[in-house]
PDB file of N, CA and C in Angstrom:
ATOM      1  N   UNK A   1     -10.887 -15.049   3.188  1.00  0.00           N
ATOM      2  CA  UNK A   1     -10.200 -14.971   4.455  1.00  0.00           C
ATOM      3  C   UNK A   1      -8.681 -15.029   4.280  1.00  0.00           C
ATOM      4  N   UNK A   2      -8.295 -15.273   3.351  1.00  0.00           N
ATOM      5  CA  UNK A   2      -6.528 -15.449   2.918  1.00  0.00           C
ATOM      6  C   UNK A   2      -6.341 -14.247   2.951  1.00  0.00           C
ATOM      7  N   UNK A   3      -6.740 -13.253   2.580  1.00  0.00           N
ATOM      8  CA  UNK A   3      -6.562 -12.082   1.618  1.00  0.00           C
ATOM      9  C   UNK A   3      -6.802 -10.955   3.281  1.00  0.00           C
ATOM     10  N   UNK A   4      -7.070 -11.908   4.591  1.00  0.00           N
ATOM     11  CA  UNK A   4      -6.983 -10.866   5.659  1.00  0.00           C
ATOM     12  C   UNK A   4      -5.879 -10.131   6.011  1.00  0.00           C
ATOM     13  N   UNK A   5      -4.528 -10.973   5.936  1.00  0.00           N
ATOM     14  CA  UNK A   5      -3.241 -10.658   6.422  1.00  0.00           C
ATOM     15  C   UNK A   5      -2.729  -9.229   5.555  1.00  0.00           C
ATOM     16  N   UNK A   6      -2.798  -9.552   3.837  1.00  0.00           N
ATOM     17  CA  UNK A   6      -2.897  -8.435   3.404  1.00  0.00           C
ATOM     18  C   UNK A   6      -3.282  -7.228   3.756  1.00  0.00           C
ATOM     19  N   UNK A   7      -4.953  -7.035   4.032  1.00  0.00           N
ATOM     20  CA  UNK A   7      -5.757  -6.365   4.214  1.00  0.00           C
ATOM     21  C   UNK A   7      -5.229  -5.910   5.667  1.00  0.00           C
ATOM     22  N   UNK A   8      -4.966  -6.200   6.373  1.00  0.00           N
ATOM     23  CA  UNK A   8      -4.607  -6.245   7.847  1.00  0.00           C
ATOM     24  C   UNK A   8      -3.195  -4.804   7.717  1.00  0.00           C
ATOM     25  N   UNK A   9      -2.492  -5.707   6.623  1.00  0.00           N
ATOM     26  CA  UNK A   9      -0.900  -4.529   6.694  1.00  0.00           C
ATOM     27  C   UNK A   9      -1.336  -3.245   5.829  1.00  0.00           C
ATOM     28  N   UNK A  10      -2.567  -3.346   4.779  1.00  0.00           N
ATOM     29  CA  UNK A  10      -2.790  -2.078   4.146  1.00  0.00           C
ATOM     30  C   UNK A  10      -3.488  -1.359   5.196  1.00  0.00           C
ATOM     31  N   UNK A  11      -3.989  -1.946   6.209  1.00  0.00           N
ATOM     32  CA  UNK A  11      -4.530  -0.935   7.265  1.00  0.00           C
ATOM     33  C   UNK A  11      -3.763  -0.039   8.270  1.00  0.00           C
ATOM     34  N   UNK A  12      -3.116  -0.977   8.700  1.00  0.00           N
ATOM     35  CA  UNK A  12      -1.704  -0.193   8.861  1.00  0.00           C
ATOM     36  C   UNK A  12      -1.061   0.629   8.142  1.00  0.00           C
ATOM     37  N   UNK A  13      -0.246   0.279   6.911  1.00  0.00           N
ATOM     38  CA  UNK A  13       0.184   1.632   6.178  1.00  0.00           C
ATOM     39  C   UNK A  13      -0.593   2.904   5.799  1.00  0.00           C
ATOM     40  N   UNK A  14      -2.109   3.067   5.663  1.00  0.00           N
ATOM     41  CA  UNK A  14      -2.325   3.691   5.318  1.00  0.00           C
ATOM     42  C   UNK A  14      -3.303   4.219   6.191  1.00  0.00           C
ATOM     43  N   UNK A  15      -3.456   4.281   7.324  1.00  0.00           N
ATOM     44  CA  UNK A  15      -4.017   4.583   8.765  1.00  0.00           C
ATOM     45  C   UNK A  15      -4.214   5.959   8.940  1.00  0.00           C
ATOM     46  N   UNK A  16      -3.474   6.906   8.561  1.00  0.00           N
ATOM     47  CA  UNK A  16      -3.444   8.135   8.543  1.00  0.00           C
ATOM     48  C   UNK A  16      -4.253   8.940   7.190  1.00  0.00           C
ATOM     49  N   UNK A  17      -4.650   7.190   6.284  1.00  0.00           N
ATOM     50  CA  UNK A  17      -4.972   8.142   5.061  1.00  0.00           C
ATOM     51  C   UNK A  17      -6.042   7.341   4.443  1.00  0.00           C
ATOM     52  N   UNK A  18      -6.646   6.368   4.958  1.00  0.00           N
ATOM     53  CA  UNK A  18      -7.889   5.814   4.524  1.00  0.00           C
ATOM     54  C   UNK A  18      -8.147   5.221   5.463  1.00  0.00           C
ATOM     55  N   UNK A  19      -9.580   4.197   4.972  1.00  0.00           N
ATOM     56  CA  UNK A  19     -10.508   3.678   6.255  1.00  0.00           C
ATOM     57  C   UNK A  19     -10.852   2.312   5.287  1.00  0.00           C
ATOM     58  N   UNK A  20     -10.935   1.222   5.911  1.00  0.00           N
ATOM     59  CA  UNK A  20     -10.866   0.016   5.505  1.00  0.00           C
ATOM     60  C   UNK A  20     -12.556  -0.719   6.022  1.00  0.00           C
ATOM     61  N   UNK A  21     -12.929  -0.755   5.138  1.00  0.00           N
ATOM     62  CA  UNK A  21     -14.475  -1.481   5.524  1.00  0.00           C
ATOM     63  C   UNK A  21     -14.486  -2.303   5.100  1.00  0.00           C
ATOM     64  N   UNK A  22     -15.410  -3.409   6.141  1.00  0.00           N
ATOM     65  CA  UNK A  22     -15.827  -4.447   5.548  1.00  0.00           C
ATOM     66  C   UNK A  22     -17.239  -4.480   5.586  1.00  0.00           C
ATOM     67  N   UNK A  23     -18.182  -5.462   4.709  1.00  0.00           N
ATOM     68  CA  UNK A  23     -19.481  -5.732   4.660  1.00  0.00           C
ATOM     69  C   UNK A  23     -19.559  -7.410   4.324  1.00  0.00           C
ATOM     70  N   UNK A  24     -20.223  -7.382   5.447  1.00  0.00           N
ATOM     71  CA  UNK A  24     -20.922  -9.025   5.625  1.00  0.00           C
ATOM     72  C   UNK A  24     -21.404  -9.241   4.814  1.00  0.00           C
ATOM     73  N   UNK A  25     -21.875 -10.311   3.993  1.00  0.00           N
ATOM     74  CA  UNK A  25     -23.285 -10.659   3.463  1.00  0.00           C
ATOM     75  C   UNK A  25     -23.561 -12.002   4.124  1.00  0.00           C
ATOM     76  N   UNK A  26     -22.707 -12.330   5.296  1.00  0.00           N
ATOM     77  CA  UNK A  26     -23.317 -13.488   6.008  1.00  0.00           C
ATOM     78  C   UNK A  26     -24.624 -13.181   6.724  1.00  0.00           C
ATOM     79  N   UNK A  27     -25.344 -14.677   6.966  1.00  0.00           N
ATOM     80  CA  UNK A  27     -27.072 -14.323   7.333  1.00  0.00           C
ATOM     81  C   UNK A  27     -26.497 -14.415   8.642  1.00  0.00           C
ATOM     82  N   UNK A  28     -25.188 -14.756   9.634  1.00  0.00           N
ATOM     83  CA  UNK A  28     -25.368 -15.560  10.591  1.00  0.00           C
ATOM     84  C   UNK A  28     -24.097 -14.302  11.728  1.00  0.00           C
ATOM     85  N   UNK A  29     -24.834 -13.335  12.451  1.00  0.00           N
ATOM     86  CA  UNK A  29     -24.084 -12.325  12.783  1.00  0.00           C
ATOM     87  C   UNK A  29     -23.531 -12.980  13.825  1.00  0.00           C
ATOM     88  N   UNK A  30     -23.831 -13.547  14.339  1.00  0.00           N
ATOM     89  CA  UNK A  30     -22.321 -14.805  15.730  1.00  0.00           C
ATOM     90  C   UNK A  30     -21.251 -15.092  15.099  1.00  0.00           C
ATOM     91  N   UNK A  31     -21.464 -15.653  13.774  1.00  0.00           N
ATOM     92  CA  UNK A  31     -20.134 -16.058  12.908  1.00  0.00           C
ATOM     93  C   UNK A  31     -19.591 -14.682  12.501  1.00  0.00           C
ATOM     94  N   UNK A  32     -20.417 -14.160  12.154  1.00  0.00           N
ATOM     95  CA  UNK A  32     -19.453 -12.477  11.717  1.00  0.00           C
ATOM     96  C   UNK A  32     -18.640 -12.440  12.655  1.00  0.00           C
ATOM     97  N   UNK A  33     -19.175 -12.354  13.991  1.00  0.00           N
ATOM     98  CA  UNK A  33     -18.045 -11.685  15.472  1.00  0.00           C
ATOM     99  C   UNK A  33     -17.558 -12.637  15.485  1.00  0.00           C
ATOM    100  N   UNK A  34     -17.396 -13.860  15.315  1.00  0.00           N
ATOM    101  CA  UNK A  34     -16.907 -14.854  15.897  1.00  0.00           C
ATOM    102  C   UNK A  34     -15.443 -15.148  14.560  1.00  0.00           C
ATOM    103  N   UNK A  35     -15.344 -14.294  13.594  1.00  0.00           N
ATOM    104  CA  UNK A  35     -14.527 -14.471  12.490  1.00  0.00           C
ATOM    105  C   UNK A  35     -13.704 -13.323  12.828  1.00  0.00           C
ATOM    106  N   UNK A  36     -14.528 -11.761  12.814  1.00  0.00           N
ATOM    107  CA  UNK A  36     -13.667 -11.097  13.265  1.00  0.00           C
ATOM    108  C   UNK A  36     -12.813 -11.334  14.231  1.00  0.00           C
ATOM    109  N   UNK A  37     -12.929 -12.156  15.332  1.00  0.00           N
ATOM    110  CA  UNK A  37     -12.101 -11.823  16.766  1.00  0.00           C
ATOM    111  C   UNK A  37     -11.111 -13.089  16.113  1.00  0.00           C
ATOM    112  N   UNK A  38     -11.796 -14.071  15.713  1.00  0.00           N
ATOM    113  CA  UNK A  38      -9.966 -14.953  15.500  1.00  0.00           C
ATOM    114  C   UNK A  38      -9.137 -14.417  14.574  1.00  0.00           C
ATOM    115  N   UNK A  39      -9.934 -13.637  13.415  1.00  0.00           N
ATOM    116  CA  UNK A  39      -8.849 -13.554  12.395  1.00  0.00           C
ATOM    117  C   UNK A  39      -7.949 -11.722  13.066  1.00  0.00           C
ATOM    118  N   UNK A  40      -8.509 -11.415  14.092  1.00  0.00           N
ATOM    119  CA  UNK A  40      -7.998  -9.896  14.401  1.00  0.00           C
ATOM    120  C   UNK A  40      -8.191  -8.448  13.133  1.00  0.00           C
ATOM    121  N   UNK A  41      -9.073  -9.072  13.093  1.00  0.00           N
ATOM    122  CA  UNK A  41      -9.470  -7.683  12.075  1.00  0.00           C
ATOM    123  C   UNK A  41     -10.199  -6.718  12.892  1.00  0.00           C
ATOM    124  N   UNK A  42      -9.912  -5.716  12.653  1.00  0.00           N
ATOM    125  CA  UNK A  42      -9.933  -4.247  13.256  1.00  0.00           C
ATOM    126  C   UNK A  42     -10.817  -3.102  12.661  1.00  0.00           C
ATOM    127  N   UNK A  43     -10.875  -3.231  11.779  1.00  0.00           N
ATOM    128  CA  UNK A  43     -11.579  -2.400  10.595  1.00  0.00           C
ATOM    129  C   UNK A  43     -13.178  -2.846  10.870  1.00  0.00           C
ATOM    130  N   UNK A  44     -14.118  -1.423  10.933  1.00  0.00           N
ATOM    131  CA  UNK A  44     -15.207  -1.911  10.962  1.00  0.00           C
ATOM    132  C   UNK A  44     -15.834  -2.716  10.026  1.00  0.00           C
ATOM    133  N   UNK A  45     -16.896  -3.784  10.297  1.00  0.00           N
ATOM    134  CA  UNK A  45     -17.145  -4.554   9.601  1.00  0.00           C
ATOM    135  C   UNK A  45     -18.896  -4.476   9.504  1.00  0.00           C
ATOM    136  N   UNK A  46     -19.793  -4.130   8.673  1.00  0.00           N
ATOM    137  CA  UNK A  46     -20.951  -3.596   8.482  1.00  0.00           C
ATOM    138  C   UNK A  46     -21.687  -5.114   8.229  1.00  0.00           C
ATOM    139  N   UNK A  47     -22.630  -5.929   9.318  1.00  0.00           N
ATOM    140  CA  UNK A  47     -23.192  -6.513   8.387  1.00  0.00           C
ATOM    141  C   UNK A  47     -24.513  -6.915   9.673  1.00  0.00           C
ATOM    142  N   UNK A  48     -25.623  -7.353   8.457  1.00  0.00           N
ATOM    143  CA  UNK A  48     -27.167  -6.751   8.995  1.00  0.00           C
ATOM    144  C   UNK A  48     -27.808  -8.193   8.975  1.00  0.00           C
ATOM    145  N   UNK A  49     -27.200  -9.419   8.546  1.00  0.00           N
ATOM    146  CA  UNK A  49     -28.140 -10.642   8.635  1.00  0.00           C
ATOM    147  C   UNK A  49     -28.579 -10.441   7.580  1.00  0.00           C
ATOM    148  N   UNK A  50     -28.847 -10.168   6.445  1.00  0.00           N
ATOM    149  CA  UNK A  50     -29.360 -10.445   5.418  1.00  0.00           C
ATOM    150  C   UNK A  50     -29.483 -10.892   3.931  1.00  0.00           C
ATOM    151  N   UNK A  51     -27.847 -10.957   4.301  1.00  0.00           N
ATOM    152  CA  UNK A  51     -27.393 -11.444   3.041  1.00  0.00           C
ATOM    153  C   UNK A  51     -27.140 -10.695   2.128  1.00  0.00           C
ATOM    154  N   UNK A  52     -27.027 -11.564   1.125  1.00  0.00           N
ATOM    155  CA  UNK A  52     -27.081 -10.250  -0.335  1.00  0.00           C
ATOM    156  C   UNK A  52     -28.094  -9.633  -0.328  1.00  0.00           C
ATOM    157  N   UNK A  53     -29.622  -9.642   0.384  1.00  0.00           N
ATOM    158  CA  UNK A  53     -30.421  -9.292   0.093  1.00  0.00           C
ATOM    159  C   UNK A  53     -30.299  -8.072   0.956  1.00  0.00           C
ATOM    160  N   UNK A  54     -29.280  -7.563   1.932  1.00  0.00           N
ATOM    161  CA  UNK A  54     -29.443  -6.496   2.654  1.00  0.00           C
ATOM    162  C   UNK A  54     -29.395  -4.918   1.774  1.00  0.00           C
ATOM    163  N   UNK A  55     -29.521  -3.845   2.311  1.00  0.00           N
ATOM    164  CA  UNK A  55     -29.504  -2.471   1.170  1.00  0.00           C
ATOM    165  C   UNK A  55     -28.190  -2.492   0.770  1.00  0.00           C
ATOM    166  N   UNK A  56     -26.852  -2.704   1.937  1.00  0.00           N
ATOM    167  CA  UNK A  56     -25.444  -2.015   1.124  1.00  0.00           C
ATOM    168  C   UNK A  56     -25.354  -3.145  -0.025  1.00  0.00           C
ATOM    169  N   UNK A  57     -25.508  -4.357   0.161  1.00  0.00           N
ATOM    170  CA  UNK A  57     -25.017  -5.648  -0.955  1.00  0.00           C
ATOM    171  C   UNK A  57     -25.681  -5.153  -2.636  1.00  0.00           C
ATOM    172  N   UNK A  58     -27.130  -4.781  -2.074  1.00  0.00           N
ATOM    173  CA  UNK A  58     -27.662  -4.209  -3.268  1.00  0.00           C
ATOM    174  C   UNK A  58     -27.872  -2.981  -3.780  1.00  0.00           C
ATOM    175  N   UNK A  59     -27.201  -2.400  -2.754  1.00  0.00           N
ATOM    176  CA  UNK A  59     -26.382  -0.707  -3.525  1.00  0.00           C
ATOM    177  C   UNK A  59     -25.897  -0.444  -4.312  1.00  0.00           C
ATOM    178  N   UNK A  60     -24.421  -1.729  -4.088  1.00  0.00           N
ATOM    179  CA  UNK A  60     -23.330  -1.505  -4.623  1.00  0.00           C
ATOM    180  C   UNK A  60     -23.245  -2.883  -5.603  1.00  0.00           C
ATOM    181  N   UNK A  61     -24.441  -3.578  -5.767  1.00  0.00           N
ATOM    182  CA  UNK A  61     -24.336  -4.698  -6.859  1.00  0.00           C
ATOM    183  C   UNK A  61     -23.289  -6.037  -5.911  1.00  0.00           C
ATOM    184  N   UNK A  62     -23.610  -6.145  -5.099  1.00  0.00           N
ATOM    185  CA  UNK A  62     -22.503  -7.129  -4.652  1.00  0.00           C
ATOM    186  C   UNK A  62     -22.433  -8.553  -4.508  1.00  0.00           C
ATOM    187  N   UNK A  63     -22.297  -9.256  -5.252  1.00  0.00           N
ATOM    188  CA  UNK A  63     -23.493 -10.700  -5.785  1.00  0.00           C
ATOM    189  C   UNK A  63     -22.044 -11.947  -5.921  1.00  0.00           C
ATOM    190  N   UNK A  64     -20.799 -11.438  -4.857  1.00  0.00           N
ATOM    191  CA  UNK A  64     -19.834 -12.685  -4.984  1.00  0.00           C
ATOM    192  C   UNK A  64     -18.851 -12.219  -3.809  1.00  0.00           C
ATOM    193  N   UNK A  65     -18.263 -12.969  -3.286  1.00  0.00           N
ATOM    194  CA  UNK A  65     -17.306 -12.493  -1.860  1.00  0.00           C
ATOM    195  C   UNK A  65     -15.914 -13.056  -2.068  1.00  0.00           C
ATOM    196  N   UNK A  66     -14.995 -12.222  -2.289  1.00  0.00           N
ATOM    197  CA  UNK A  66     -15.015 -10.989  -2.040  1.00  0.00           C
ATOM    198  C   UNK A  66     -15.374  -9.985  -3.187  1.00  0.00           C
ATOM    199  N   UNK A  67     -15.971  -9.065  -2.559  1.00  0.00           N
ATOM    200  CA  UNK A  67     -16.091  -8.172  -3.683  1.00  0.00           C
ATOM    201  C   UNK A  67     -15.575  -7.153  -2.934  1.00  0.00           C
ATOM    202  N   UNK A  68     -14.789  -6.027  -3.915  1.00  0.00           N
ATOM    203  CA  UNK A  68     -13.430  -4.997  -3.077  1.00  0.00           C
ATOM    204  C   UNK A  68     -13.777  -4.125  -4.012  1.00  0.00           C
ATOM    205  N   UNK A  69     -13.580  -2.637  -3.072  1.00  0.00           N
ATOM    206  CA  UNK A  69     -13.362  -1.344  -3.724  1.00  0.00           C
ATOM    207  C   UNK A  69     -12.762  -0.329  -3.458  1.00  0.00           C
ATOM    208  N   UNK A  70     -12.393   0.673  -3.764  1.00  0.00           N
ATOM    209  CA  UNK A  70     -11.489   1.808  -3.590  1.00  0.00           C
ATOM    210  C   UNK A  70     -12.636   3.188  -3.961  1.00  0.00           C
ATOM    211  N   UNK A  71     -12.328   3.309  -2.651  1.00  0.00           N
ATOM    212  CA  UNK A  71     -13.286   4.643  -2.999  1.00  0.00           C
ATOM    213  C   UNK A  71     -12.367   6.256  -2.718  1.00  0.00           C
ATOM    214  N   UNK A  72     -12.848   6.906  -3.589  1.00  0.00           N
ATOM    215  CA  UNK A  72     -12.101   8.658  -3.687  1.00  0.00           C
ATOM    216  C   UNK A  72     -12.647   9.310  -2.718  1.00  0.00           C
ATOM    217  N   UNK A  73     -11.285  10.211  -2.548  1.00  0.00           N
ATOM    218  CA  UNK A  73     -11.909  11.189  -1.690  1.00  0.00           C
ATOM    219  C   UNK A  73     -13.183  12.080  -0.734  1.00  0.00           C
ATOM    220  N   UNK A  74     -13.806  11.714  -2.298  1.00  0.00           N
ATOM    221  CA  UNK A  74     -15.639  12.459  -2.464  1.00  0.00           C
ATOM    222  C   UNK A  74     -15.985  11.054  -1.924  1.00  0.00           C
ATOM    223  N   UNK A  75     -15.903   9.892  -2.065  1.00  0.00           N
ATOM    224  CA  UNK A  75     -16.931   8.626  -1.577  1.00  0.00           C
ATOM    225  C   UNK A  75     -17.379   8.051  -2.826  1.00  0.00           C
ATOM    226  N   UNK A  76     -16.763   8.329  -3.849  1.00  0.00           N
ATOM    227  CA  UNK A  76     -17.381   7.610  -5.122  1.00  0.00           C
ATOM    228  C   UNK A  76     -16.566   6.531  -5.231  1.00  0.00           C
ATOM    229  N   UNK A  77     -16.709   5.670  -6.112  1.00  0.00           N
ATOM    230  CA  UNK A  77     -16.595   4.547  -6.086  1.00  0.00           C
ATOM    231  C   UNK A  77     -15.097   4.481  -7.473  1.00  0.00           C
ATOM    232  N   UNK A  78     -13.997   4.828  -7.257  1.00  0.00           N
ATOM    233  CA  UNK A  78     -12.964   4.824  -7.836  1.00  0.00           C
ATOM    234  C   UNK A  78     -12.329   3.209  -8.842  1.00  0.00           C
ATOM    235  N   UNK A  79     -12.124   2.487  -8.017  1.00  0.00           N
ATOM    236  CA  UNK A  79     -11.561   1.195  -8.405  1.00  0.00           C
ATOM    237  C   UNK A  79     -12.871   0.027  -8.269  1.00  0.00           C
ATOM    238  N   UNK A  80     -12.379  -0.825  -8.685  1.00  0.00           N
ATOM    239  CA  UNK A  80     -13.509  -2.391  -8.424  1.00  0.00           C
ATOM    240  C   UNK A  80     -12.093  -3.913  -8.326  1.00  0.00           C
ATOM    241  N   UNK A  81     -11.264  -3.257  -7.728  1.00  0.00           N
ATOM    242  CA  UNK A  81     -10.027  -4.614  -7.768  1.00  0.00           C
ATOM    243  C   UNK A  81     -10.459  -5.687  -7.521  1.00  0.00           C
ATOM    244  N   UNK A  82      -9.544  -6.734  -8.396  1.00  0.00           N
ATOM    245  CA  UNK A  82     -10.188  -8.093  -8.671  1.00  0.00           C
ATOM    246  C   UNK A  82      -9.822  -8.817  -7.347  1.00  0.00           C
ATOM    247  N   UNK A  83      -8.659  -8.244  -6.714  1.00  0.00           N
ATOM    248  CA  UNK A  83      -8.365  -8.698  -5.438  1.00  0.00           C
ATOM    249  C   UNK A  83      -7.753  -8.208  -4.353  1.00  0.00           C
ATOM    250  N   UNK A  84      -7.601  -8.480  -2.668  1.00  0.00           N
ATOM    251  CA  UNK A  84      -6.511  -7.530  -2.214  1.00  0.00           C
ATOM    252  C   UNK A  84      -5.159  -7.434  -2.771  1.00  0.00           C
ATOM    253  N   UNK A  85      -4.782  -8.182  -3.395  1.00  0.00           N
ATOM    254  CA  UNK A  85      -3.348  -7.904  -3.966  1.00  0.00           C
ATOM    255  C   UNK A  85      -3.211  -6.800  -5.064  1.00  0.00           C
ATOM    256  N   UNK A  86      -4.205  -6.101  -5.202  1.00  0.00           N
ATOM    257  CA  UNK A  86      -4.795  -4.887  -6.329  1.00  0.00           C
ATOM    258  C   UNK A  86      -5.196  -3.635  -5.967  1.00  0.00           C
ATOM    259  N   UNK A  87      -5.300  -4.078  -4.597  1.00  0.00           N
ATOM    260  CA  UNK A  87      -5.692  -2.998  -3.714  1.00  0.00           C
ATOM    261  C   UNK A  87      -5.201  -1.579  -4.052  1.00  0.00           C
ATOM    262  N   UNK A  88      -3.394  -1.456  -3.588  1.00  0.00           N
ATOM    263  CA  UNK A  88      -2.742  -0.687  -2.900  1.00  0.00           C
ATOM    264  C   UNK A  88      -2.573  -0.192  -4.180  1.00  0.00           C
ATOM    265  N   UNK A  89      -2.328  -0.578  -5.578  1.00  0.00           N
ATOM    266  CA  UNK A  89      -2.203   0.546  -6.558  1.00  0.00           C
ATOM    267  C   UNK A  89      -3.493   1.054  -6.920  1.00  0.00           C
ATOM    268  N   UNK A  90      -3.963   0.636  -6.473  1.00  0.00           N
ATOM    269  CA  UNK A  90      -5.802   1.984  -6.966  1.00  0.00           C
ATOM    270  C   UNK A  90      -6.223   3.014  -5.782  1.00  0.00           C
ATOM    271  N   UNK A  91      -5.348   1.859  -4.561  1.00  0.00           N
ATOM    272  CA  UNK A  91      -5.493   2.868  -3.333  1.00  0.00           C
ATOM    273  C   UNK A  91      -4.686   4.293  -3.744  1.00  0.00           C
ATOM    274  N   UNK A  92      -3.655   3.828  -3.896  1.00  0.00           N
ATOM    275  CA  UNK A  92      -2.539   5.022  -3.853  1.00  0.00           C
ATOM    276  C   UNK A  92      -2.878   5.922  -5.124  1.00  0.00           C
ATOM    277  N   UNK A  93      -3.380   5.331  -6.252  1.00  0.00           N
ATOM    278  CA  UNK A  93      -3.824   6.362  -7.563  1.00  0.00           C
ATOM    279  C   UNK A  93      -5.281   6.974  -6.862  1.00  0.00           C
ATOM    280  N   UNK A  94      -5.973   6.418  -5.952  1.00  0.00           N
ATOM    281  CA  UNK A  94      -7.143   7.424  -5.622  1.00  0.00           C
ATOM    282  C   UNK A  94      -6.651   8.754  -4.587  1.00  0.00           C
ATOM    283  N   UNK A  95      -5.694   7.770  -3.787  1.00  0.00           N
ATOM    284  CA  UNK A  95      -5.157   8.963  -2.888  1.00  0.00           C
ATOM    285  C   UNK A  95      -4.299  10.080  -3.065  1.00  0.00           C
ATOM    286  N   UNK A  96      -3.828  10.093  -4.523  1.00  0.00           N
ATOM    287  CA  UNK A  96      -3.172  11.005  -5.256  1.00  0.00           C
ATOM    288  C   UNK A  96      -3.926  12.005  -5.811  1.00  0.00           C
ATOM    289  N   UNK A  97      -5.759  11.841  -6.118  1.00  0.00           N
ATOM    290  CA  UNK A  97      -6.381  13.003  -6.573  1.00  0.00           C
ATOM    291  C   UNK A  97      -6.911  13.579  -5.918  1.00  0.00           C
ATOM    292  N   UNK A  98      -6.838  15.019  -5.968  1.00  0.00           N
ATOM    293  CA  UNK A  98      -7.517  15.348  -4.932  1.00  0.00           C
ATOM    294  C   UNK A  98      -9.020  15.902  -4.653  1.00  0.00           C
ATOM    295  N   UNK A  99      -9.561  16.480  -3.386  1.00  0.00           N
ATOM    296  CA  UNK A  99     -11.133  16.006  -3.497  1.00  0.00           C
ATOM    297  C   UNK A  99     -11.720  17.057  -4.502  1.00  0.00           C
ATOM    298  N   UNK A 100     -12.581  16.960  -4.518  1.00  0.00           N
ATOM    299  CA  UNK A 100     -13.612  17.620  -5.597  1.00  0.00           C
ATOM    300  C   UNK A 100     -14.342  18.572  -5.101  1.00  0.00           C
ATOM    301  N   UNK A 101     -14.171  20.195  -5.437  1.00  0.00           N
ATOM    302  CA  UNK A 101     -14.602  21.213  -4.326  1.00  0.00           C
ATOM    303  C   UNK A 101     -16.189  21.432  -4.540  1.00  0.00           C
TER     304      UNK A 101
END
């Protein structure tokens, strides 16, 4: 939750040029809404009650929170940053290649 304010201004700068998701792995979807609305996060936030055990958590291997990624153009899975403060240079090196015809 530290790492919102960050996340908050990369949504902003880059508004015109990416999309910022989040995924729950909380079991308890009242607290999901009830986190989004104090902390003002804006960015959709995907989450199903199930924990890690839901399909996206175990799609994408997601077994610690936060877990962050940067995805390319195509939707592949570009970066794995260790944190939001890691974000914006994998953002900006994904948003520099272009898509894949």
């Amino acid at each position: 939750m530290e790492e919102v304010p960050l996340i908050k201004s990369l949504e902003a700068k880059y508004a015109n040029e990416a999309v910022i998701l989040g995924i729950s792995v909380d079991i308890n979807i009242e607290r999901v809404d009830r986190t989004v609305k104090e902390k003002g996060m804006t960015w959709p936030i995907l989450a199903d009650g199930k924990g890690f055990d839901g399909p996206i958590p175990k799609a994408y291997r997601i077994d610690g929170t936060p877990t962050l990624f940067v995805l390319d153009r195509d939707g592949r899975v570009f970066a794995k940053p260790g944190s939001a403060k890691q974000i914006e240079v994998s953002l900006q090196e994904a948003l520099s290649r272009p898509a894949q015809p």
